[in-house]
Protein backbone atom coordinates (compact mmCIF):
# COMPACT_ATOMS: atom_id res chain seq x y z
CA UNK A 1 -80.04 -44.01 -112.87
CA UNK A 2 -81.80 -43.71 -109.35
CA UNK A 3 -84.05 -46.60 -110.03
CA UNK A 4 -80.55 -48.93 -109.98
CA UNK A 5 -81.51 -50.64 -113.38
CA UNK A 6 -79.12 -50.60 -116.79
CA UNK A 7 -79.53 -50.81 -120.02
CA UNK A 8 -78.90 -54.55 -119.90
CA UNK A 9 -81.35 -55.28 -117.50
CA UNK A 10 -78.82 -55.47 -114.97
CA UNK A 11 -77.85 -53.49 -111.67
CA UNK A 12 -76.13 -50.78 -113.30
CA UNK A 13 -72.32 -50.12 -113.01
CA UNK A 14 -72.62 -46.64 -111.02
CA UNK A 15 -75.60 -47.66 -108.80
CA UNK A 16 -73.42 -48.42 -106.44
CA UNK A 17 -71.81 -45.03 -106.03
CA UNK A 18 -75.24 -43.20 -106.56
CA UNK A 19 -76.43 -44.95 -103.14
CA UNK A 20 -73.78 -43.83 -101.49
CA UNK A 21 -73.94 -40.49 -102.69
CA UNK A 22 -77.92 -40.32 -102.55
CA UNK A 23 -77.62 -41.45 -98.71
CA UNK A 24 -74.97 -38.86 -97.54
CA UNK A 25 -76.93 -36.12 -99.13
CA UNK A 26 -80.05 -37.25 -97.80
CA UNK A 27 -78.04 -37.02 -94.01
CA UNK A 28 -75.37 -34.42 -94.22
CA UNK A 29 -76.31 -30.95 -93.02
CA UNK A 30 -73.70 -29.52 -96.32
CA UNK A 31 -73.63 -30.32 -99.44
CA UNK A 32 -70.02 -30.37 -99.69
CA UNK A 33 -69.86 -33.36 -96.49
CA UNK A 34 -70.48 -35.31 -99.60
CA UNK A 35 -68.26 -34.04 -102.16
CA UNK A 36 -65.89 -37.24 -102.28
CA UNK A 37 -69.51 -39.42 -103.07
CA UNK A 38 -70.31 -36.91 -105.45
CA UNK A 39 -66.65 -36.95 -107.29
CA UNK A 40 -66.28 -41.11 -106.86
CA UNK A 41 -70.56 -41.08 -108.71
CA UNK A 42 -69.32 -38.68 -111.56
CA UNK A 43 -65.93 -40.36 -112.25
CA UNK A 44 -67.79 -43.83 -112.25
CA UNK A 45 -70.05 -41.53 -114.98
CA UNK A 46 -67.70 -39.75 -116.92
CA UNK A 47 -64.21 -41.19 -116.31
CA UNK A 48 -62.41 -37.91 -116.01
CA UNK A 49 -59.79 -38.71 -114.25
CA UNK A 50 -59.04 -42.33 -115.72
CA UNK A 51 -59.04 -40.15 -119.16
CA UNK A 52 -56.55 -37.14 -117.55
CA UNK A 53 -54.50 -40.59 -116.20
CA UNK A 54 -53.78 -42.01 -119.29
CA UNK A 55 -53.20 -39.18 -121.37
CA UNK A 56 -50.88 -38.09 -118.88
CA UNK A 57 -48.95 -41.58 -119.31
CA UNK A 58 -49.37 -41.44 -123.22
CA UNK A 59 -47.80 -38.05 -123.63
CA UNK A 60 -45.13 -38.65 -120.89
CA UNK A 61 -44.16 -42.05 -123.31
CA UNK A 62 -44.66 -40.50 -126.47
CA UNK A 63 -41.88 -37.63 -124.83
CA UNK A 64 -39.62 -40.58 -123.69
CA UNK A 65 -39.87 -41.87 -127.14
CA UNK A 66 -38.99 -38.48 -129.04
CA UNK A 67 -36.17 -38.28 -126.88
CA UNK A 68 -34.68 -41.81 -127.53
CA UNK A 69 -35.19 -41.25 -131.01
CA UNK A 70 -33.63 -38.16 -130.51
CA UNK A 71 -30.33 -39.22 -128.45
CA UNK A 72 -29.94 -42.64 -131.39
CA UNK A 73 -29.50 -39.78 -133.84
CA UNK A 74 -27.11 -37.92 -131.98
CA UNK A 75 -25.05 -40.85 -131.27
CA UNK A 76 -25.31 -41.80 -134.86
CA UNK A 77 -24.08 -38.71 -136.19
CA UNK A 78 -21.48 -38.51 -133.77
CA UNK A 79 -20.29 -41.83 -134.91
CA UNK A 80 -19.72 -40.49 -138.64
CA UNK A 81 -17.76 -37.14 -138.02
CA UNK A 82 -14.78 -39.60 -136.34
């Protein structure tokens, strides 16, 4: 990764974020001056939070969707019993 090149030859995606990162820890006097670097490299890595993101979205529709489902049956037994 630190030499900047991807697998296609190409500047790789996260280079970007590993200078920035690589700079502020070469110039900070702690470690943890460059935590947001650090977190912006390994999400650019690992997509943790994109990942949290959209499960969070899938589960909150798939709950919206239960509960639709869920009120349409109520109302359609309600409609019966008159």
């Amino acid at each position: 990764m630190a030499s900047g090149w991807g697998i296609t030859g190409k500047k790789g995606r996260c280079y970007d974020f590993w200078l920035d990162f690589s700079e502020c820890f070469s110039r900070c006097k702690e470690p943890r001056d460059c935590a947001p670097f650090r977190e912006d490299y390994f999400e650019c890595l690992h997509h943790g939070k994109e990942y949290s993101r959209r499960n969070a979205v899938y589960k909150e529709k798939q709950r919206q969707l239960r509960e639709a489902a869920r009120k349409e049956k109520e109302a359609g037994e309600g409609d019966h019993h008159s």
